[in-house]
PDB file of N, CA and C in Angstrom:
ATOM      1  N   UNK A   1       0.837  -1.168   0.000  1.00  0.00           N
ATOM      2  CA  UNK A   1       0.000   0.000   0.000  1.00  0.00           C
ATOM      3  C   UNK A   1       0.888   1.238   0.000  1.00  0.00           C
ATOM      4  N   UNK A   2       0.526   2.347  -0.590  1.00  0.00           N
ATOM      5  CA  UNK A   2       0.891   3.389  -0.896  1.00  0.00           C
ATOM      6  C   UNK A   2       0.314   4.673   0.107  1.00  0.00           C
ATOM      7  N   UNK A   3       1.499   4.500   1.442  1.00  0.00           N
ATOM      8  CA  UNK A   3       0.879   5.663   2.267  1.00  0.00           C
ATOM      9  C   UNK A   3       1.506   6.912   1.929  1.00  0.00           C
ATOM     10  N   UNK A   4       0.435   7.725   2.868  1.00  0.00           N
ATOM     11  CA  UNK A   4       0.521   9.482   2.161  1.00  0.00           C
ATOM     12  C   UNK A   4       0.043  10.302   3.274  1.00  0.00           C
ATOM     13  N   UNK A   5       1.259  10.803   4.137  1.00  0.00           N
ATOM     14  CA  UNK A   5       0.886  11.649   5.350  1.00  0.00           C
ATOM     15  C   UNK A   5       1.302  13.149   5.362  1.00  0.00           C
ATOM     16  N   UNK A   6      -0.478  13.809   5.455  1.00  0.00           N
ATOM     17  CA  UNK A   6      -0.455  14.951   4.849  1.00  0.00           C
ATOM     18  C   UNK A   6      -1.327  15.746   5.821  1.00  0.00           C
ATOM     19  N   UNK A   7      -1.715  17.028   5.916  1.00  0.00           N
ATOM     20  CA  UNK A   7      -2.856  17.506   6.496  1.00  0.00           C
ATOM     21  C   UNK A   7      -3.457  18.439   6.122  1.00  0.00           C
ATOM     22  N   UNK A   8      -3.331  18.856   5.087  1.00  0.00           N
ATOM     23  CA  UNK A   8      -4.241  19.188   4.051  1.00  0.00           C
ATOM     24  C   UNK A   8      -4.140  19.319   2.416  1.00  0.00           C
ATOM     25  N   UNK A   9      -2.997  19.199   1.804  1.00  0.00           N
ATOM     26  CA  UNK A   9      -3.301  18.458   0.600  1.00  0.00           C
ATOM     27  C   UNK A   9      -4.058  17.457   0.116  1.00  0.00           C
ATOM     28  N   UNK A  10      -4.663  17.017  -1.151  1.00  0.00           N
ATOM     29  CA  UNK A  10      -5.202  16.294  -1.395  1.00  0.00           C
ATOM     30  C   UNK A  10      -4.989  14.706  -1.543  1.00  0.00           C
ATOM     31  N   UNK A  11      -5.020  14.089  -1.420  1.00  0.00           N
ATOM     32  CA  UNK A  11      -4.262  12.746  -1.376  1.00  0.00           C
ATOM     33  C   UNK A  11      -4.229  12.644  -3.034  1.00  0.00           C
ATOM     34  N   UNK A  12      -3.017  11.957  -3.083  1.00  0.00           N
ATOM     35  CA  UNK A  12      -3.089  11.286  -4.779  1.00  0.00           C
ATOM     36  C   UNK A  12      -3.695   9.985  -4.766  1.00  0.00           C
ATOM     37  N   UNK A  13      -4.475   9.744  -5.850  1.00  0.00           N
ATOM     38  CA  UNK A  13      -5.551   8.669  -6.320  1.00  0.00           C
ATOM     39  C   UNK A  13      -4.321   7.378  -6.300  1.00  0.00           C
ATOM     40  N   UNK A  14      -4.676   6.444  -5.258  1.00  0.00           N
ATOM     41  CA  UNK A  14      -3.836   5.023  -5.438  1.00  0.00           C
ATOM     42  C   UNK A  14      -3.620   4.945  -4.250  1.00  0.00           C
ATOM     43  N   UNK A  15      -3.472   6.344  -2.827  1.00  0.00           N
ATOM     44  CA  UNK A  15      -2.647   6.155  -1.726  1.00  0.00           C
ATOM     45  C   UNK A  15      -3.549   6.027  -0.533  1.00  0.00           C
ATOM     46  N   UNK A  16      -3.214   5.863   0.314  1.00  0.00           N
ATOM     47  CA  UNK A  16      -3.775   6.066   1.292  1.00  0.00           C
ATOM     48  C   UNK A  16      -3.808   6.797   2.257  1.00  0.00           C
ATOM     49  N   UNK A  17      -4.106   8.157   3.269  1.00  0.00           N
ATOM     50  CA  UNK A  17      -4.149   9.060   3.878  1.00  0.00           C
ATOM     51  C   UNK A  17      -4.058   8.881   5.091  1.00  0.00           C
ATOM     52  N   UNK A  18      -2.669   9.014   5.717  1.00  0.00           N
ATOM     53  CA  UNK A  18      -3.085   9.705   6.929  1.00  0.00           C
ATOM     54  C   UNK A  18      -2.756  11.115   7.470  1.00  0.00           C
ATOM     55  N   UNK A  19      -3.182  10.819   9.096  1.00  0.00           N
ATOM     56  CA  UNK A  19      -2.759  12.159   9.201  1.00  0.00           C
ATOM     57  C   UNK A  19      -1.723  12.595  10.385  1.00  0.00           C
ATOM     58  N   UNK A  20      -1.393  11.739  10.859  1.00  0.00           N
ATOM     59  CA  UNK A  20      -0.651  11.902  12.197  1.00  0.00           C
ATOM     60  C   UNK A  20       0.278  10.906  12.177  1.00  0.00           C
ATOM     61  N   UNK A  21       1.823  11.055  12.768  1.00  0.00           N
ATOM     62  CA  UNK A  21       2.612  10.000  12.611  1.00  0.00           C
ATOM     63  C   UNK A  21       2.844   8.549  13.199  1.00  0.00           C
ATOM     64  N   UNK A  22       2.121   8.522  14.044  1.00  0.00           N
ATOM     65  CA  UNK A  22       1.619   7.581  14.819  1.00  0.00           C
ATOM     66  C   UNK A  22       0.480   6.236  13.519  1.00  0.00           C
ATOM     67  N   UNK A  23      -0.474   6.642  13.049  1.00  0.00           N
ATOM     68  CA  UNK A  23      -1.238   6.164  12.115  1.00  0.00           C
ATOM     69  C   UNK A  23      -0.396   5.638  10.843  1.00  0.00           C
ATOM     70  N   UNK A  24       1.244   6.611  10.436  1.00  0.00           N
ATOM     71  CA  UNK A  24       1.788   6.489   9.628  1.00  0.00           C
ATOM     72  C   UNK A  24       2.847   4.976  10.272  1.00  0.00           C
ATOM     73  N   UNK A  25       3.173   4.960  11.431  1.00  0.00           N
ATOM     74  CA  UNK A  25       4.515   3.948  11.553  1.00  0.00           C
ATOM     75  C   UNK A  25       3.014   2.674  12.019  1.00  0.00           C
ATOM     76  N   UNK A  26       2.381   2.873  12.404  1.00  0.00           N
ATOM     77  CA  UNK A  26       1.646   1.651  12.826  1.00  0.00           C
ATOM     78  C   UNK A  26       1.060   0.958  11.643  1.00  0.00           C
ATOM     79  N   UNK A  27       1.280   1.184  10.481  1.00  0.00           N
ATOM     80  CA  UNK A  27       0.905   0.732   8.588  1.00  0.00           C
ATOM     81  C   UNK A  27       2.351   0.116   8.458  1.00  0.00           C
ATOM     82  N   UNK A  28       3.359   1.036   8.925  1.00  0.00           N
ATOM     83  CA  UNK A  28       4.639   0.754   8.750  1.00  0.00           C
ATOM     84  C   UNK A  28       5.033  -0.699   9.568  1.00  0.00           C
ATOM     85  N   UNK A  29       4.887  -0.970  10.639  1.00  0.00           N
ATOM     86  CA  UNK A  29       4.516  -1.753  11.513  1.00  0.00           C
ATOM     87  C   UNK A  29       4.132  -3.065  11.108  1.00  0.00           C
ATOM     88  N   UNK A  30       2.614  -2.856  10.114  1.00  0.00           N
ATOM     89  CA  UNK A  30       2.113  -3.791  10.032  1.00  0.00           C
ATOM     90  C   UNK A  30       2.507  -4.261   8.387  1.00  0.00           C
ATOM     91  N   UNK A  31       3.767  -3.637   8.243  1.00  0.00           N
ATOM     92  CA  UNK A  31       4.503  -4.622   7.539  1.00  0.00           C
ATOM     93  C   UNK A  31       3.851  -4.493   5.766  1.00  0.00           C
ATOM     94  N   UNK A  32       2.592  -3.931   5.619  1.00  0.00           N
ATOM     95  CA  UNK A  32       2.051  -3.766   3.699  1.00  0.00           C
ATOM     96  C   UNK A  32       2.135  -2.485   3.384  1.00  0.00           C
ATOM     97  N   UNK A  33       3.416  -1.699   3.484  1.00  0.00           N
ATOM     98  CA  UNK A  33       3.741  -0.368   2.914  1.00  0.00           C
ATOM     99  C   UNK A  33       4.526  -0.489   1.749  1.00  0.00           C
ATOM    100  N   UNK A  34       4.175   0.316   0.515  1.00  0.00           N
ATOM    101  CA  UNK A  34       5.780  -0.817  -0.394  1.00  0.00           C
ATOM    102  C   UNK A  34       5.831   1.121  -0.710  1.00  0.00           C
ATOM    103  N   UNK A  35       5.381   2.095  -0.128  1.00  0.00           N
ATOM    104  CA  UNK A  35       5.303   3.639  -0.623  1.00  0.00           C
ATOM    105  C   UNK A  35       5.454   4.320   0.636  1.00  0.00           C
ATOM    106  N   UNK A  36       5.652   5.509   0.337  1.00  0.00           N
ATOM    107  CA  UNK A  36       5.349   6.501   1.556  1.00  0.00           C
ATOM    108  C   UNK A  36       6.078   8.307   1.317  1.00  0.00           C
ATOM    109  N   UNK A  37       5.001   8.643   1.733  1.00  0.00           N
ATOM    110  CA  UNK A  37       4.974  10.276   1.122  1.00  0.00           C
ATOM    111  C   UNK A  37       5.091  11.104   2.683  1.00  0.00           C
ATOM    112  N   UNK A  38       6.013  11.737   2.594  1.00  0.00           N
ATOM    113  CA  UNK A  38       5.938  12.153   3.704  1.00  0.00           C
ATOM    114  C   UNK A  38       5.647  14.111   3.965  1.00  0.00           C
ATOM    115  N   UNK A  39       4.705  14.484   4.615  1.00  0.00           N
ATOM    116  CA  UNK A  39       4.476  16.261   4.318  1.00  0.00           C
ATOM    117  C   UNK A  39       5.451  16.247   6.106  1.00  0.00           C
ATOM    118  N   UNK A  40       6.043  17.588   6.497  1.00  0.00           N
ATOM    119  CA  UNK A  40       6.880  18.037   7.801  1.00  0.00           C
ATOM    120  C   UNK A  40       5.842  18.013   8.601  1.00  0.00           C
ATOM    121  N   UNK A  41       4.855  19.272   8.328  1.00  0.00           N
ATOM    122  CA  UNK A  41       4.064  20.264   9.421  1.00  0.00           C
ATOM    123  C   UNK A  41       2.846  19.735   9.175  1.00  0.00           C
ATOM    124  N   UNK A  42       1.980  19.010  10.155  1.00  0.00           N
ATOM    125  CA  UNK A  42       0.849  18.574  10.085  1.00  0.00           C
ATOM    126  C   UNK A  42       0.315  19.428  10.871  1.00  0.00           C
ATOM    127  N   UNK A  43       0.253  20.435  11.235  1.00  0.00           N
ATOM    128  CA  UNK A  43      -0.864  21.433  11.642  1.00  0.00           C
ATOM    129  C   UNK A  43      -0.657  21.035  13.517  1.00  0.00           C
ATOM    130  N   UNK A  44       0.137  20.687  14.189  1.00  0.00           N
ATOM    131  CA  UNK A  44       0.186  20.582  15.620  1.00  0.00           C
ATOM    132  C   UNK A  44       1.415  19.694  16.034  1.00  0.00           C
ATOM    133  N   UNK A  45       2.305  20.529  15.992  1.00  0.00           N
ATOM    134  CA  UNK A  45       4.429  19.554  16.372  1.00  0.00           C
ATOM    135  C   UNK A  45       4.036  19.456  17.458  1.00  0.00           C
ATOM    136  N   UNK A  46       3.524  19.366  18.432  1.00  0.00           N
ATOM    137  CA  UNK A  46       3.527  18.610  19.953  1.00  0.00           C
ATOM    138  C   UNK A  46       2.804  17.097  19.301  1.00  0.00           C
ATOM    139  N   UNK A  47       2.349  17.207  18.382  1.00  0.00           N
ATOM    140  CA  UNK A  47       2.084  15.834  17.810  1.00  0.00           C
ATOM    141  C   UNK A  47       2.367  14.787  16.724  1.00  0.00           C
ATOM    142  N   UNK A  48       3.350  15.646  17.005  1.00  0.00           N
ATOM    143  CA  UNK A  48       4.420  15.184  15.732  1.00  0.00           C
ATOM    144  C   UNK A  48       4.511  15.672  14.330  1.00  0.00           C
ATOM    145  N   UNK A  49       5.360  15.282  13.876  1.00  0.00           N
ATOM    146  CA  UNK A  49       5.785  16.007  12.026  1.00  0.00           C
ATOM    147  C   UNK A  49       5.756  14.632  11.260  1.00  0.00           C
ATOM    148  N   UNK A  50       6.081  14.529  10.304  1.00  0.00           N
ATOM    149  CA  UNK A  50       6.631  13.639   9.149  1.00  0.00           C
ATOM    150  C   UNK A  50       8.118  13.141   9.530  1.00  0.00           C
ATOM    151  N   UNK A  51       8.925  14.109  10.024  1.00  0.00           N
ATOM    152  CA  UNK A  51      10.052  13.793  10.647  1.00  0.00           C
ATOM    153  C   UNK A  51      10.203  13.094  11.417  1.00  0.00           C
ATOM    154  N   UNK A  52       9.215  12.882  12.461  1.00  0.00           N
ATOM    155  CA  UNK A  52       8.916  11.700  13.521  1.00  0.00           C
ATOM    156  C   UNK A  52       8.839  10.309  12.866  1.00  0.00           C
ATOM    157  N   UNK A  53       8.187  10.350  11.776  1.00  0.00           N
ATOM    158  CA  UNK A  53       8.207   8.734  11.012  1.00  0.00           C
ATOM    159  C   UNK A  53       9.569   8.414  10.308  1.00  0.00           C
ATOM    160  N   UNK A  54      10.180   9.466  10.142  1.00  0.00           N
ATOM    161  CA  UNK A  54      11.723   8.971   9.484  1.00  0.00           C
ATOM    162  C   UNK A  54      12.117   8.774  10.596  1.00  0.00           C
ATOM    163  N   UNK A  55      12.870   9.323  11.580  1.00  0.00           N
ATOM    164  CA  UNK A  55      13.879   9.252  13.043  1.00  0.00           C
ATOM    165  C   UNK A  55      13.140   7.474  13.555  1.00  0.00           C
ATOM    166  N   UNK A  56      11.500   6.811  13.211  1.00  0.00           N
ATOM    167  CA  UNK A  56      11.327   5.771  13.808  1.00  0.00           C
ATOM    168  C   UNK A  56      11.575   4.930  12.628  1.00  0.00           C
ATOM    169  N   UNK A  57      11.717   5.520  11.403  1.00  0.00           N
ATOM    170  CA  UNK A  57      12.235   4.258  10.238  1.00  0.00           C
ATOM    171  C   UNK A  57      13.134   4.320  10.612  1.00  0.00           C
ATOM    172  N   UNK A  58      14.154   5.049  10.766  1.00  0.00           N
ATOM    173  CA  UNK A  58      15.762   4.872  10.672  1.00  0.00           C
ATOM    174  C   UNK A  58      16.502   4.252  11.890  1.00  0.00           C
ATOM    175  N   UNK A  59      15.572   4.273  12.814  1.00  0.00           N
ATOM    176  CA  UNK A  59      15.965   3.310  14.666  1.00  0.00           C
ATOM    177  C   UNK A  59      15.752   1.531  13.963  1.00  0.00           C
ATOM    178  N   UNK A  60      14.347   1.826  12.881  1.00  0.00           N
ATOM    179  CA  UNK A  60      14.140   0.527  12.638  1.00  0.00           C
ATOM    180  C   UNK A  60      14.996  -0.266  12.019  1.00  0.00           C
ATOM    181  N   UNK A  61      15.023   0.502  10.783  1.00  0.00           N
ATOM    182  CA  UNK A  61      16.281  -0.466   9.993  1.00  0.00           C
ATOM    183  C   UNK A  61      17.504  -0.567  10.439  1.00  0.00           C
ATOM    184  N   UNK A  62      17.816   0.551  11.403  1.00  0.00           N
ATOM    185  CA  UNK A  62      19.382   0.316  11.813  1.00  0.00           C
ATOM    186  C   UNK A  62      19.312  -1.139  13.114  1.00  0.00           C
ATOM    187  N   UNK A  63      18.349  -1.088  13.842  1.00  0.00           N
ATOM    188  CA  UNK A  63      18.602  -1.662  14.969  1.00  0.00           C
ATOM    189  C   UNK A  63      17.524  -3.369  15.183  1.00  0.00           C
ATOM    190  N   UNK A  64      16.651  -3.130  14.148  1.00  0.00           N
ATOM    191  CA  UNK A  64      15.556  -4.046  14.013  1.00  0.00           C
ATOM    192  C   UNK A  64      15.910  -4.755  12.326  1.00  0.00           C
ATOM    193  N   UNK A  65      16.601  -4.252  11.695  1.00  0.00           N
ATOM    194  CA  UNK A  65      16.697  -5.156  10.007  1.00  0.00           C
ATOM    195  C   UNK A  65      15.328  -5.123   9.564  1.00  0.00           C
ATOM    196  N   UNK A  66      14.639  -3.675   9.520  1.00  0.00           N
ATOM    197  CA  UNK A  66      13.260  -3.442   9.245  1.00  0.00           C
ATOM    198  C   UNK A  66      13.779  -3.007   7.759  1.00  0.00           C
ATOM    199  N   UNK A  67      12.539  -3.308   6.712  1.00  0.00           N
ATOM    200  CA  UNK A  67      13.262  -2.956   5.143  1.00  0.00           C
ATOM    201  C   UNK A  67      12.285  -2.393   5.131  1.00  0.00           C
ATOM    202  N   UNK A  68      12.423  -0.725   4.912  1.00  0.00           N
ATOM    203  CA  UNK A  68      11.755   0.322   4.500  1.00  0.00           C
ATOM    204  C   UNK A  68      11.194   0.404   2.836  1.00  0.00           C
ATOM    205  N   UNK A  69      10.043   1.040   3.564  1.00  0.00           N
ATOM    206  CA  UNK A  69       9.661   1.149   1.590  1.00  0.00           C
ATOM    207  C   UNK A  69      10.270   2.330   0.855  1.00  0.00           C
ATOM    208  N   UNK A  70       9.709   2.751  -0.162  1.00  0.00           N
ATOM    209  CA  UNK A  70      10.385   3.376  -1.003  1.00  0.00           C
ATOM    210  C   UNK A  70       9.580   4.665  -0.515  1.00  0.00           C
ATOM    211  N   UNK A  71      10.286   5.790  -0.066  1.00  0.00           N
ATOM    212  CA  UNK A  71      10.330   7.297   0.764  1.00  0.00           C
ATOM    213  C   UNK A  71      10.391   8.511  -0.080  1.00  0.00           C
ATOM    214  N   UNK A  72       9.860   8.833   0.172  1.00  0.00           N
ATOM    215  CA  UNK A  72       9.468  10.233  -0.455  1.00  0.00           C
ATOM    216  C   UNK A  72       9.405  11.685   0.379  1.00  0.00           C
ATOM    217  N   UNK A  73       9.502  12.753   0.196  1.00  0.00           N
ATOM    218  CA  UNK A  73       9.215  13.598   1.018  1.00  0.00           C
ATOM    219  C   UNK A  73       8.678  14.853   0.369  1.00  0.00           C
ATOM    220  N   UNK A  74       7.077  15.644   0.695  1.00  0.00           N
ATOM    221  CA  UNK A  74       6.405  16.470  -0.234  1.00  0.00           C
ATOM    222  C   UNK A  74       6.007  17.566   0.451  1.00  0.00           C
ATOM    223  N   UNK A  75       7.124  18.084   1.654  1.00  0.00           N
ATOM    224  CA  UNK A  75       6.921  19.139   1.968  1.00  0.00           C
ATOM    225  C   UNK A  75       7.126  19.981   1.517  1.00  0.00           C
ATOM    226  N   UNK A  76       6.626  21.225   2.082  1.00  0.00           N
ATOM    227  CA  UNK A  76       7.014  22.557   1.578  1.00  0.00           C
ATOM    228  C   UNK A  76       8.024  23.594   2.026  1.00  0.00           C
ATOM    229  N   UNK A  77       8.162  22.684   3.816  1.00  0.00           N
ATOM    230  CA  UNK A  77       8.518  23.688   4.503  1.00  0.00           C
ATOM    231  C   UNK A  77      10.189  23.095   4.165  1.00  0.00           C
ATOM    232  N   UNK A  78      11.377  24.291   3.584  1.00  0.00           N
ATOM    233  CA  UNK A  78      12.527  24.167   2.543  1.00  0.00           C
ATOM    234  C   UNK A  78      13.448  23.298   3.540  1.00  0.00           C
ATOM    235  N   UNK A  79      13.372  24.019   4.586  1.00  0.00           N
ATOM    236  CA  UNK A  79      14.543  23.661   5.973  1.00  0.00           C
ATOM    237  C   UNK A  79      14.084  22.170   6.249  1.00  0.00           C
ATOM    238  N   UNK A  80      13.039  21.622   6.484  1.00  0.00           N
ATOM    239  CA  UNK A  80      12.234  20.467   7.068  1.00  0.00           C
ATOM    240  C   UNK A  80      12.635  19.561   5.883  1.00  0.00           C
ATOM    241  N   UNK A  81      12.765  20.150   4.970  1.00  0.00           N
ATOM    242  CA  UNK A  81      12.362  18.706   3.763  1.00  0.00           C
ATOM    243  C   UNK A  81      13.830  18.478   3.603  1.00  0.00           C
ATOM    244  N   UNK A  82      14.840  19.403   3.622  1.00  0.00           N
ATOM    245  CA  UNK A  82      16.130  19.149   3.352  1.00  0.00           C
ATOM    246  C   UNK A  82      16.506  18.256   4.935  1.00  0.00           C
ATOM    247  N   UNK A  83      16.637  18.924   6.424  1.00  0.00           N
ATOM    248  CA  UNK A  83      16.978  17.575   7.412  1.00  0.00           C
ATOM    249  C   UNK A  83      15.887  16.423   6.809  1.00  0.00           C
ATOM    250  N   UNK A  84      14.684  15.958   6.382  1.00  0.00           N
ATOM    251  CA  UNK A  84      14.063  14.993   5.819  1.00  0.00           C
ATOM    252  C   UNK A  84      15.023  13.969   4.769  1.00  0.00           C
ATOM    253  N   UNK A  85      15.304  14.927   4.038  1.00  0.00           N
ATOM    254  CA  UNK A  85      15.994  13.757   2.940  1.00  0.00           C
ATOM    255  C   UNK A  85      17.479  14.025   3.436  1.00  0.00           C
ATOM    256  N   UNK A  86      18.090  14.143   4.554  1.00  0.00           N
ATOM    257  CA  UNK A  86      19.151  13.426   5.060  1.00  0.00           C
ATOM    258  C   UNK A  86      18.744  12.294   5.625  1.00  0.00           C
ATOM    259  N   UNK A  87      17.555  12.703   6.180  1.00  0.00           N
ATOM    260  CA  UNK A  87      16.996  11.239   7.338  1.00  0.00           C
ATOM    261  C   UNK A  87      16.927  10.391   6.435  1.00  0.00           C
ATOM    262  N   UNK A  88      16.087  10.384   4.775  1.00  0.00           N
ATOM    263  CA  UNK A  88      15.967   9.197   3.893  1.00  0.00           C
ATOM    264  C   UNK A  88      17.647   8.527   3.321  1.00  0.00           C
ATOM    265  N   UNK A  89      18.488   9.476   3.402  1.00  0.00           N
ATOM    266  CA  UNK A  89      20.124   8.844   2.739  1.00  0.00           C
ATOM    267  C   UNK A  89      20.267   8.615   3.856  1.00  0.00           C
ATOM    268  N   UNK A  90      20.262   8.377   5.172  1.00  0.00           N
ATOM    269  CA  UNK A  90      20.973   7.855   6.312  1.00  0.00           C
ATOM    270  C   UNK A  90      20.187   6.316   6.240  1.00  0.00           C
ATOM    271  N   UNK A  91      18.460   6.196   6.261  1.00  0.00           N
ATOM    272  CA  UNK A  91      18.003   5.174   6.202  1.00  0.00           C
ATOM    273  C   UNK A  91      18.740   4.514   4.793  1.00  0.00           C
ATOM    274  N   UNK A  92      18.628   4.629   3.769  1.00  0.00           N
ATOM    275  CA  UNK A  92      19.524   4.250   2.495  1.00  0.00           C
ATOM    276  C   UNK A  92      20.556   3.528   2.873  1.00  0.00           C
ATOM    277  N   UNK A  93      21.508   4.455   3.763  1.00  0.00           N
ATOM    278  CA  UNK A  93      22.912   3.888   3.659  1.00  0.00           C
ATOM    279  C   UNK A  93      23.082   2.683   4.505  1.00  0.00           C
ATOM    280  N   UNK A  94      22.163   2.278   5.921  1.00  0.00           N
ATOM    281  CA  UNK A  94      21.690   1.576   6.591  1.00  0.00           C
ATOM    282  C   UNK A  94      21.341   0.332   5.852  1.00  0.00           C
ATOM    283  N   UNK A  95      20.442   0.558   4.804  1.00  0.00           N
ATOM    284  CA  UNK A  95      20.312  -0.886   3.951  1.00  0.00           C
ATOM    285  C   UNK A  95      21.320  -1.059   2.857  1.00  0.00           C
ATOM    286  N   UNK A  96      21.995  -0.321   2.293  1.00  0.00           N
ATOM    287  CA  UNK A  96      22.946  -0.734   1.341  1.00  0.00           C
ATOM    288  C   UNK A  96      24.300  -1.267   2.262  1.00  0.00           C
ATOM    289  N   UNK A  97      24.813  -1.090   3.434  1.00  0.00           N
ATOM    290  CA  UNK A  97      25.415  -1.709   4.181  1.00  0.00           C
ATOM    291  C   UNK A  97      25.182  -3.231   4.737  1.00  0.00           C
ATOM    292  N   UNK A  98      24.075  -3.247   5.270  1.00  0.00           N
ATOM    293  CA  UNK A  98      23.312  -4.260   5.668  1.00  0.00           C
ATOM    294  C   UNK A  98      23.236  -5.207   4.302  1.00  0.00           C
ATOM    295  N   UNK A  99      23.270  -4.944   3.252  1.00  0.00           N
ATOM    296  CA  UNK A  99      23.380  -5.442   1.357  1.00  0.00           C
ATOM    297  C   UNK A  99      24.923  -5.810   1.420  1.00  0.00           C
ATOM    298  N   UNK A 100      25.532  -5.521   1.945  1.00  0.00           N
ATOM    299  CA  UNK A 100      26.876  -5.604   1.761  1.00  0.00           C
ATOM    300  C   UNK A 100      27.433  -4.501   0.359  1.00  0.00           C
ATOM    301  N   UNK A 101      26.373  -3.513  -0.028  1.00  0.00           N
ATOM    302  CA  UNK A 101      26.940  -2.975  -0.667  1.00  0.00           C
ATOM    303  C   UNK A 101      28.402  -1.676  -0.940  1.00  0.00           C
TER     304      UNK A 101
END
């Protein structure tokens, strides 16, 4: 399944919506994610960002041999999305090691 955690964009036709990061790692969790879109600012950081689901992918695969799906990130906010896609090349480098690559 093709998740998509956003809080107010429109979802793209194929994915599935959530909205809080909690809803996002517990899909993750249950193991049928082969996607994932990630927005920063969901409208309330005492309840987490998008950033919260990378920092718990990247504990996963480093420390659990969890194989992440394929990551995306569709924020807006410039600063958020750039620490974001360090968090996705750190998870990366985690499995291409673990590959022996």
């Amino acid at each position: 399944m093709k998740v998509y955690l956003d809080d107010e964009r429109a979802t793209p036709e194929g994915w599935v919506r959530v909205w809080w990061p909690e809803e996002a790692i517990a899909l993750l969790e249950a193991g049928q994610v082969t996607e994932l879109s990630l927005d920063h600012d969901l409208g309330d950081d005492a309840h987490g960002t998008g950033y919260d689901v990378l920092l718990w992918l990247e504990e996963a695969v480093a420390t659990r041999g969890f194989v992440p799906p394929r990551v995306q990130v569709h924020s807006a906010n410039s600063s958020a999305r750039q620490k974001m896609a360090l968090a996705v090349a750190r998870i990366e480098r985690f499995v291409q090691e673990r590959q022996g690559s």
